[in-house]
Structure formats: structure tokens, C-alpha cells
PDB file of N, CA and C in Angstrom:
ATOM      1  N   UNK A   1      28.981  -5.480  10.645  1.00  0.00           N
ATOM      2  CA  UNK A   1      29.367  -6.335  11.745  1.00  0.00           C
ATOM      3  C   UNK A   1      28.700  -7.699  11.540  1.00  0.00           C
ATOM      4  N   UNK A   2      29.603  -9.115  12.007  1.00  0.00           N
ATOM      5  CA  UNK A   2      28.749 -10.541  11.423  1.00  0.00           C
ATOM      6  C   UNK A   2      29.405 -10.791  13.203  1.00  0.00           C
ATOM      7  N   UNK A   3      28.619 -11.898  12.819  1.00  0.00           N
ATOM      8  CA  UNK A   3      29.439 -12.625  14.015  1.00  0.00           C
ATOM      9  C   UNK A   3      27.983 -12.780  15.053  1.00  0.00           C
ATOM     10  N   UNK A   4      28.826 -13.922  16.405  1.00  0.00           N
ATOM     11  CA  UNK A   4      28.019 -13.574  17.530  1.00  0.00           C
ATOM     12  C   UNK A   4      27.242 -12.409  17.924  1.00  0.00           C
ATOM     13  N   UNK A   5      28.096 -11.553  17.876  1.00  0.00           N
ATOM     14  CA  UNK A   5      27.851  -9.889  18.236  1.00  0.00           C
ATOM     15  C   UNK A   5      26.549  -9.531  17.653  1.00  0.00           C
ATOM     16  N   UNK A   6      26.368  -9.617  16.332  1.00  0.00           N
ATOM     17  CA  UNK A   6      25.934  -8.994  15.764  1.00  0.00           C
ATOM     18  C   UNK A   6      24.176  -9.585  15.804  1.00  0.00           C
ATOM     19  N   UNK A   7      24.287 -10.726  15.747  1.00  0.00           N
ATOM     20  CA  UNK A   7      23.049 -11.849  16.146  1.00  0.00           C
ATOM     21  C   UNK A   7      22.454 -11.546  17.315  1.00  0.00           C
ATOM     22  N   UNK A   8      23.436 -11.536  18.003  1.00  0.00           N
ATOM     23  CA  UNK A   8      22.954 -11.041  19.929  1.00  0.00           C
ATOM     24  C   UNK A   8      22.133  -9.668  19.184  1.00  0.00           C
ATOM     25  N   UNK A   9      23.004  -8.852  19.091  1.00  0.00           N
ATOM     26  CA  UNK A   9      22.459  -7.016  18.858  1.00  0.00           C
ATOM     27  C   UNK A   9      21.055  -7.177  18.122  1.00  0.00           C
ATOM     28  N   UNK A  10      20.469  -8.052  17.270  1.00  0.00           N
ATOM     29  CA  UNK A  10      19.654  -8.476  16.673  1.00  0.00           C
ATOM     30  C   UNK A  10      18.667  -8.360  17.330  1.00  0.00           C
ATOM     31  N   UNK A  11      18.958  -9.798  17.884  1.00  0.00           N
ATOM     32  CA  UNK A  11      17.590 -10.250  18.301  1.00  0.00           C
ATOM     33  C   UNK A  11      17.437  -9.555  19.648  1.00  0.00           C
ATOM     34  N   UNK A  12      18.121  -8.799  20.494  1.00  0.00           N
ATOM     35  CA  UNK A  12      18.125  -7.610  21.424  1.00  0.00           C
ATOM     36  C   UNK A  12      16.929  -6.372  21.296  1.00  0.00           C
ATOM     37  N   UNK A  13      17.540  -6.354  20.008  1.00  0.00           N
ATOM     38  CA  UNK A  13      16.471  -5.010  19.438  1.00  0.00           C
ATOM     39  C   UNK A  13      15.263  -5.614  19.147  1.00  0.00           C
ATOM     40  N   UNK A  14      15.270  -6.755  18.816  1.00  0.00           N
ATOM     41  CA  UNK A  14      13.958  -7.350  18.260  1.00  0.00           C
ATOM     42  C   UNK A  14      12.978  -7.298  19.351  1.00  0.00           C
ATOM     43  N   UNK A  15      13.961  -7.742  20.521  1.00  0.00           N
ATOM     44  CA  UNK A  15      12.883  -8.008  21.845  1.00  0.00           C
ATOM     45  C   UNK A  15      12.454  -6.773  22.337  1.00  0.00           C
ATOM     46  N   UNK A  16      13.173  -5.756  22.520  1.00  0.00           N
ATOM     47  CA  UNK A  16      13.392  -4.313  23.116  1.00  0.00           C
ATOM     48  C   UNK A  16      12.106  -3.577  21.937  1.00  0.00           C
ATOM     49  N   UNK A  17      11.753  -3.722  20.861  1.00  0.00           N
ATOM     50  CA  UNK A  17      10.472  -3.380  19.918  1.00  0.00           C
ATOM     51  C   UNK A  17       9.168  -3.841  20.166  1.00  0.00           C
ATOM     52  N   UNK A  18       9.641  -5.317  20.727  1.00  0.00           N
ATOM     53  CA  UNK A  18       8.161  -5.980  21.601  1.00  0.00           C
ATOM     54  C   UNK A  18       7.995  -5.565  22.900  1.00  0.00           C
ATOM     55  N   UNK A  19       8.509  -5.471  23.156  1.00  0.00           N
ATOM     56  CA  UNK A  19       8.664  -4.638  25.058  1.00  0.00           C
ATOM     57  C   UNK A  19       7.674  -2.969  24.697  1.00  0.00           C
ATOM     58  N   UNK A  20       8.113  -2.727  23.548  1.00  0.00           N
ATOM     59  CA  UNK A  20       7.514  -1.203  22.935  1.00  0.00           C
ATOM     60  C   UNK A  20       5.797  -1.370  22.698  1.00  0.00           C
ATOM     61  N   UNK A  21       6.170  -2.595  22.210  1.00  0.00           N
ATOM     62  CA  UNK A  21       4.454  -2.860  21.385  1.00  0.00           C
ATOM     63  C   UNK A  21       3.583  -3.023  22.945  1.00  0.00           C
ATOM     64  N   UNK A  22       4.161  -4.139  23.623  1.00  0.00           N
ATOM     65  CA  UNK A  22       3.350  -4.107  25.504  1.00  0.00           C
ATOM     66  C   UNK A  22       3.284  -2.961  26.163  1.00  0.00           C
ATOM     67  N   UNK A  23       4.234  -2.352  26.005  1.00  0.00           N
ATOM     68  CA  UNK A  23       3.796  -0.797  27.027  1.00  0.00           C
ATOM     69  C   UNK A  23       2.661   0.010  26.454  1.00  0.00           C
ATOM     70  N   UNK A  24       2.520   0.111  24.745  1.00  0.00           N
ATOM     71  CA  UNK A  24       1.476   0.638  24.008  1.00  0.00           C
ATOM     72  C   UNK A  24       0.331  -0.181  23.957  1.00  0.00           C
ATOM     73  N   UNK A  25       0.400  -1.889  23.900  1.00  0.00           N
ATOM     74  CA  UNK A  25      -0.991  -2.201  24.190  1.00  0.00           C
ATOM     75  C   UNK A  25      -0.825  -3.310  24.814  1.00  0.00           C
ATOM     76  N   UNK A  26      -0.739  -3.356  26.187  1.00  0.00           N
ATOM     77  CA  UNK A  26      -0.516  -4.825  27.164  1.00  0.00           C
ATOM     78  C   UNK A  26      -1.728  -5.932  27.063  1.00  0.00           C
ATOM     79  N   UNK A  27      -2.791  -5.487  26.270  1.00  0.00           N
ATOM     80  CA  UNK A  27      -3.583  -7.067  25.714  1.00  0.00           C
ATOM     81  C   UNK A  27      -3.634  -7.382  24.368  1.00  0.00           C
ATOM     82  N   UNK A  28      -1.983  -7.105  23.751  1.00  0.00           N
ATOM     83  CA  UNK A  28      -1.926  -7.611  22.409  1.00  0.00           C
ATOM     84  C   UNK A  28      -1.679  -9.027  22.649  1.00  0.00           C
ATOM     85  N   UNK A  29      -1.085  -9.394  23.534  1.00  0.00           N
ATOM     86  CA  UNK A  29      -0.350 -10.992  23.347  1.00  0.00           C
ATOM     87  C   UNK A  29      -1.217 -12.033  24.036  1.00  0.00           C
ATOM     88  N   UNK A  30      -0.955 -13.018  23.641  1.00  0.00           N
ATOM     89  CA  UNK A  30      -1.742 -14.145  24.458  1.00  0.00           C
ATOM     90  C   UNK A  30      -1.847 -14.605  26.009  1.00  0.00           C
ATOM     91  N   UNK A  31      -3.007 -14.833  26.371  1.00  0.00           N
ATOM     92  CA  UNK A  31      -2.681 -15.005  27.534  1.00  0.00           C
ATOM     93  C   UNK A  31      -1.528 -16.316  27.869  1.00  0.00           C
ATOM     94  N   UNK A  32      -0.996 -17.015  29.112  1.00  0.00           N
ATOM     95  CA  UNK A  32       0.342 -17.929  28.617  1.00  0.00           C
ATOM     96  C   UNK A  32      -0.753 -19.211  29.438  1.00  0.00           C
ATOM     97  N   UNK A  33      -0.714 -19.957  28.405  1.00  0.00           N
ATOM     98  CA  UNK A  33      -1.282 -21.285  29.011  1.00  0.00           C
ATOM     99  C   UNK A  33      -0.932 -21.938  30.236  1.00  0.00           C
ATOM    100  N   UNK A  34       0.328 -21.885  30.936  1.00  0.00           N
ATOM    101  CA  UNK A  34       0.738 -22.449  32.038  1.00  0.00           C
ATOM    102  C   UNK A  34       0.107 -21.701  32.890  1.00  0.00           C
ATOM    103  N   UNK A  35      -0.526 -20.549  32.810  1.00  0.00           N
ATOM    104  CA  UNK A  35      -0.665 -19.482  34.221  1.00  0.00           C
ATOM    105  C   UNK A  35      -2.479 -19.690  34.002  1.00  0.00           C
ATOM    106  N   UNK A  36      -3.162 -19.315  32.962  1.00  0.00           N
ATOM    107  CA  UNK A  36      -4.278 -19.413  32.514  1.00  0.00           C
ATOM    108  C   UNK A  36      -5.096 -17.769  33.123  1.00  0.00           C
ATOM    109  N   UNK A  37      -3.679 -16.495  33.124  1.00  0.00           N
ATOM    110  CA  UNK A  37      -4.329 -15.559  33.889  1.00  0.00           C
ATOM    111  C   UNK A  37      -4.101 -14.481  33.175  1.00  0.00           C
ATOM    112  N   UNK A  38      -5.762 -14.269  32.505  1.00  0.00           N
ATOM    113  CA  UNK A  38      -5.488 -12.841  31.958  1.00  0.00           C
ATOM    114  C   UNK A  38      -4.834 -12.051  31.934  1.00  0.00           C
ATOM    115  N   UNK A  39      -4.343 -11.399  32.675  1.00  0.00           N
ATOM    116  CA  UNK A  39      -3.508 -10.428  33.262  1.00  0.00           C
ATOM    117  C   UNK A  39      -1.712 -10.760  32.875  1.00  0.00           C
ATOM    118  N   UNK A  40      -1.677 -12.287  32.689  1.00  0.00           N
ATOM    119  CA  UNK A  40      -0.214 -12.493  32.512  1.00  0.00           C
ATOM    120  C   UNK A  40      -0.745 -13.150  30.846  1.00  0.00           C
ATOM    121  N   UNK A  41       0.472 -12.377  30.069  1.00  0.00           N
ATOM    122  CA  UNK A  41       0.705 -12.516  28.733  1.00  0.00           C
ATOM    123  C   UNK A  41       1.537 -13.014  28.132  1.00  0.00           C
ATOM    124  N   UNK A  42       1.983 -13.509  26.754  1.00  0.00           N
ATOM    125  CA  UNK A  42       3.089 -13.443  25.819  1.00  0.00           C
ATOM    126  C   UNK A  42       3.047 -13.143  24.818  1.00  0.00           C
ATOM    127  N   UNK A  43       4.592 -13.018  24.554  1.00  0.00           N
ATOM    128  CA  UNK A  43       4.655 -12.469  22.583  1.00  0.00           C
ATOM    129  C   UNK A  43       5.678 -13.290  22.342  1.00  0.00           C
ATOM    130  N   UNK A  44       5.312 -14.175  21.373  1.00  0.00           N
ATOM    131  CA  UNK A  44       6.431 -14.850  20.543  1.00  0.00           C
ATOM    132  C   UNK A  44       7.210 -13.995  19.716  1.00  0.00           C
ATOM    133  N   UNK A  45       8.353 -14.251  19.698  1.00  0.00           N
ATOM    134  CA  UNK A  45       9.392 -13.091  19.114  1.00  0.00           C
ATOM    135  C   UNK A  45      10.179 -14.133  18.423  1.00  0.00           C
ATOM    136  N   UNK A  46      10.381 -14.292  17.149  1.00  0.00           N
ATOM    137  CA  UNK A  46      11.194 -16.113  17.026  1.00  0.00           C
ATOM    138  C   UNK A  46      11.208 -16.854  17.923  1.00  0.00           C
ATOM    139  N   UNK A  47      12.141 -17.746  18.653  1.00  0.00           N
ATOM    140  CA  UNK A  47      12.062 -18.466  19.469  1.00  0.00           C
ATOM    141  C   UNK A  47      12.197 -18.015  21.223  1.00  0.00           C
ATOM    142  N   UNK A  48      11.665 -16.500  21.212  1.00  0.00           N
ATOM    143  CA  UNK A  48      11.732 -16.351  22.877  1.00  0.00           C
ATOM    144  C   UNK A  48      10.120 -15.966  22.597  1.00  0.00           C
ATOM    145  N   UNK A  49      10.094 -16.620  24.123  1.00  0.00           N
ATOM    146  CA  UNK A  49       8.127 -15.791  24.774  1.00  0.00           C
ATOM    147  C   UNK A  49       9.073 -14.621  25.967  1.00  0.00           C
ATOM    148  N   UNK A  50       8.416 -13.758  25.408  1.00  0.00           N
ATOM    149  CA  UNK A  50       8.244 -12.428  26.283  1.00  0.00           C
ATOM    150  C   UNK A  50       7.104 -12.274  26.898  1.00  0.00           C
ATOM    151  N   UNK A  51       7.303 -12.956  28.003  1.00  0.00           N
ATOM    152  CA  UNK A  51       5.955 -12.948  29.275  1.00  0.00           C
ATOM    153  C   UNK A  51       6.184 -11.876  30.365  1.00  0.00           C
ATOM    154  N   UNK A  52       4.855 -11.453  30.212  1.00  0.00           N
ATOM    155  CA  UNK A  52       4.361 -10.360  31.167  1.00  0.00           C
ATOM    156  C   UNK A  52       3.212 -10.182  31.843  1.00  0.00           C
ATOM    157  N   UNK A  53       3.445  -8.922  32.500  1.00  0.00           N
ATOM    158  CA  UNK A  53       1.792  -8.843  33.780  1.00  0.00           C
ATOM    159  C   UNK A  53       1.536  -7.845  33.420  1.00  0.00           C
ATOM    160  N   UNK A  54       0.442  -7.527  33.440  1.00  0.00           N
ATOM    161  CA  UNK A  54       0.078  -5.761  33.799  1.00  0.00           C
ATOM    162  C   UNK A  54      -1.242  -5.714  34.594  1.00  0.00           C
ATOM    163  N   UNK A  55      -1.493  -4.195  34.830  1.00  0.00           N
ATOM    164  CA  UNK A  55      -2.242  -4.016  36.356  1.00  0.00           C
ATOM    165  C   UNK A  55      -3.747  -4.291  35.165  1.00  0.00           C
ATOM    166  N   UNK A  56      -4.909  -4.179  36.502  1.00  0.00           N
ATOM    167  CA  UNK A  56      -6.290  -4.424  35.722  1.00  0.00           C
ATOM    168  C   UNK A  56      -6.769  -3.371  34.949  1.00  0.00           C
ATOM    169  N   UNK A  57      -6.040  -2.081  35.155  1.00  0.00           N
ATOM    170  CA  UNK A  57      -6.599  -1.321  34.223  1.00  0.00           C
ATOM    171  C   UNK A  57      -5.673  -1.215  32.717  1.00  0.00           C
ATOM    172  N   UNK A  58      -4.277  -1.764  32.297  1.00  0.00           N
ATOM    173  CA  UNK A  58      -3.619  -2.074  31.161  1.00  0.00           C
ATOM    174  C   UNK A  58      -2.695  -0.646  31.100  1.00  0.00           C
ATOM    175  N   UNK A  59      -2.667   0.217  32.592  1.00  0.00           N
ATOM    176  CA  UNK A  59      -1.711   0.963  32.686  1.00  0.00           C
ATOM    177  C   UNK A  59      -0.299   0.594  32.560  1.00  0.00           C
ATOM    178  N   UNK A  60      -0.261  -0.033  33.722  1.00  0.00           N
ATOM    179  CA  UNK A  60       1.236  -0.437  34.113  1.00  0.00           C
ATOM    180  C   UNK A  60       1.661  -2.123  33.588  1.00  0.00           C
ATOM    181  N   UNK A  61       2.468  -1.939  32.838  1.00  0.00           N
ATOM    182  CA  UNK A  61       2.988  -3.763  32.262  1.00  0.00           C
ATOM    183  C   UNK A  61       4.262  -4.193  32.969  1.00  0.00           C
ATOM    184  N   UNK A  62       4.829  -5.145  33.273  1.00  0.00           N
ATOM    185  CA  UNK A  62       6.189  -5.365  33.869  1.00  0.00           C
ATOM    186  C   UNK A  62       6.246  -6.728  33.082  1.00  0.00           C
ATOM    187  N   UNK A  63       8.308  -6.763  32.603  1.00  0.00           N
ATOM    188  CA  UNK A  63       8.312  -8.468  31.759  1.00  0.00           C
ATOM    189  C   UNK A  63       8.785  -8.909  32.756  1.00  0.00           C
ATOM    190  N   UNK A  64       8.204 -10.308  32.689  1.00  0.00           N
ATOM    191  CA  UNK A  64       8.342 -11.006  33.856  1.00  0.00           C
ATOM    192  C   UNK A  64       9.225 -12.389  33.871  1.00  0.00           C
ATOM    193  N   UNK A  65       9.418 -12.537  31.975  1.00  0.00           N
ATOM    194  CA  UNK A  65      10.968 -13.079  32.139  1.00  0.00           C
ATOM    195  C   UNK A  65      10.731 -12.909  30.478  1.00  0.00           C
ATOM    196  N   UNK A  66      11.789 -13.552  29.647  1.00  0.00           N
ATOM    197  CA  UNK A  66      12.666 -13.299  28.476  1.00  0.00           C
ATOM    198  C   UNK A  66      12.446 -15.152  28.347  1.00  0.00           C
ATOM    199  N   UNK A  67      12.108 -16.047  27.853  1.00  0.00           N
ATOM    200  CA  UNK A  67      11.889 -17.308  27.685  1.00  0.00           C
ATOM    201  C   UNK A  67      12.704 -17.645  26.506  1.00  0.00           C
ATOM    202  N   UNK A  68      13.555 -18.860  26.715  1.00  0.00           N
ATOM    203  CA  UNK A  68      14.133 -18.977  24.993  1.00  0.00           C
ATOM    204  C   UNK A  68      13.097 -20.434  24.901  1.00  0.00           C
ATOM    205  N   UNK A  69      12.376 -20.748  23.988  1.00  0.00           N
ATOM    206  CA  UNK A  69      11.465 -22.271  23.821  1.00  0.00           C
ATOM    207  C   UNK A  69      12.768 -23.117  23.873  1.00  0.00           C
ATOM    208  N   UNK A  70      13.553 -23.134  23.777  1.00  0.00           N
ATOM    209  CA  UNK A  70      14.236 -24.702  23.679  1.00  0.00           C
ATOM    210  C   UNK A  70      14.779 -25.043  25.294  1.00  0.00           C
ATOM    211  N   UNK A  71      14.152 -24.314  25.842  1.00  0.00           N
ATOM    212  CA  UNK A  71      14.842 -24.708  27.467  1.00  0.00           C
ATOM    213  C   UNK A  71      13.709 -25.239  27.877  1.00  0.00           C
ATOM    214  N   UNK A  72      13.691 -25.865  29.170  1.00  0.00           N
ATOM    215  CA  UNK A  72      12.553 -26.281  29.740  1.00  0.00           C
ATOM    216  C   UNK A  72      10.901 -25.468  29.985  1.00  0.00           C
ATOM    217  N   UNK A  73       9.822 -26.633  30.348  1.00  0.00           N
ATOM    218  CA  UNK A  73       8.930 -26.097  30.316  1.00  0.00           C
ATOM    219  C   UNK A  73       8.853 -24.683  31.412  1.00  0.00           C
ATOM    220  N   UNK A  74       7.918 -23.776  30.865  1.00  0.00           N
ATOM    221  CA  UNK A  74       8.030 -23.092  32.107  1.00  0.00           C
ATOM    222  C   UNK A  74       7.090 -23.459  33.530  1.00  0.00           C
ATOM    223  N   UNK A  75       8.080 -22.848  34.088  1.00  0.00           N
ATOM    224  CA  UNK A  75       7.314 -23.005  35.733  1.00  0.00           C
ATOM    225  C   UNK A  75       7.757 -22.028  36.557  1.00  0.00           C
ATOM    226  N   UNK A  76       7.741 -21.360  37.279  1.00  0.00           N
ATOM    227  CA  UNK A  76       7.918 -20.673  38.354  1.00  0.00           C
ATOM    228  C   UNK A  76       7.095 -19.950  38.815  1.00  0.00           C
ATOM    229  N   UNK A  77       7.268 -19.533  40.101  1.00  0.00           N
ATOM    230  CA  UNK A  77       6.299 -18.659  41.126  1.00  0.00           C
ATOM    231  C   UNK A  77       5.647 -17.149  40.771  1.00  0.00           C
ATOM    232  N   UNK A  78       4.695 -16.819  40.880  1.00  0.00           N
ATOM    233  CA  UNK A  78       4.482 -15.750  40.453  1.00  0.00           C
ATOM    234  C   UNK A  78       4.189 -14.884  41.507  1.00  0.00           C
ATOM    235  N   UNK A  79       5.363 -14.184  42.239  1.00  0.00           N
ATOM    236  CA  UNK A  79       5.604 -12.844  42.644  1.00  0.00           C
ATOM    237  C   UNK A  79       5.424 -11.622  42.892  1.00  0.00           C
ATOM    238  N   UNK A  80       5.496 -11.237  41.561  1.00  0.00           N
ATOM    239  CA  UNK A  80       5.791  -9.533  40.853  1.00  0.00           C
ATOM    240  C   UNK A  80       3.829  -9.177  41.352  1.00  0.00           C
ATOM    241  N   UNK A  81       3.603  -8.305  42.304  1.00  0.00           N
ATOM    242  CA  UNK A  81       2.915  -7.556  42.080  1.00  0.00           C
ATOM    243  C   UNK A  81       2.686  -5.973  41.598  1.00  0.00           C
ATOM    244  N   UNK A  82       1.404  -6.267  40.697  1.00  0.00           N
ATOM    245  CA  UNK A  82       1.414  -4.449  40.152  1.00  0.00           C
ATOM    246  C   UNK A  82       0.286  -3.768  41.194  1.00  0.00           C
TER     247      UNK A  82
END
């Protein structure tokens, strides 16, 4: 398979393997400079940050968005409690 399709299905799985690596160890990734809060992370995956939270003990992780870098800086409210 080539095409759109197949690029999407790609980099899908790519992200869905990093989502794998955070549930197994939620203080692999960096903390994200805009937030400056331990607890909230990223993983560069080519050009997306996969930012997340997890609770204080590194039980529970939740992604808290899918980032592509070529869009604007990030900003938004932070919400999601664990």
C-alpha cells in the first residue's frame, strides 16, 4: 500500500508504540517547557510531541494531546486531572 493511506497508517503506529513506551515508563520523556511541570511530559516522535500527565506515583498516564511542531506554539489550559 503507498499513498496518503499508507503514511497516515505509519506514523499512527508510530505514535500508538510511544503511547506503549508512557504507560511502561511515564518519566521517560521530557518534562514540556511551556508547563515547567514534572508531572506533564513529552516524546518527540518525528515531528509530533506526544504530551502527557501522569499521577505522582507514575501509575496512571493520560495523553493530553498529539502536537504536530509546525502548528502553533502550544498553549492551552490544563484540565485533565489524575
Amino acid at each position: 500500500m503507498h499513498g496518503p493511506k499508507a503514511a497516515a497508517e505509519k506514523v499512527g503506529s508510530r505514535i500508538i508504540r510511544e503511547a506503549e513506551k508512557i504507560a511502561a515508563f511515564p518519566r521517560l520523556g521530557r518534562i514540556v517547557p511551556e508547563f515547567g511541570n514534572p508531572q506533564i511530559r513529552e516524546i518527540i516522535s518525528q515531528s509530533y510531541r506526544i504530551i502527557y500527565k501522569f499521577d505522582e506515583e507514575g501509575d496512571l498516564a493520560a495523553i493530553l494531546r498529539i502536537w504536530h511542531g509546525a502548528r502553533e506554539p502550544l498553549s492551552w489550559p490544563m484540565t485533565l486531572d489524575l
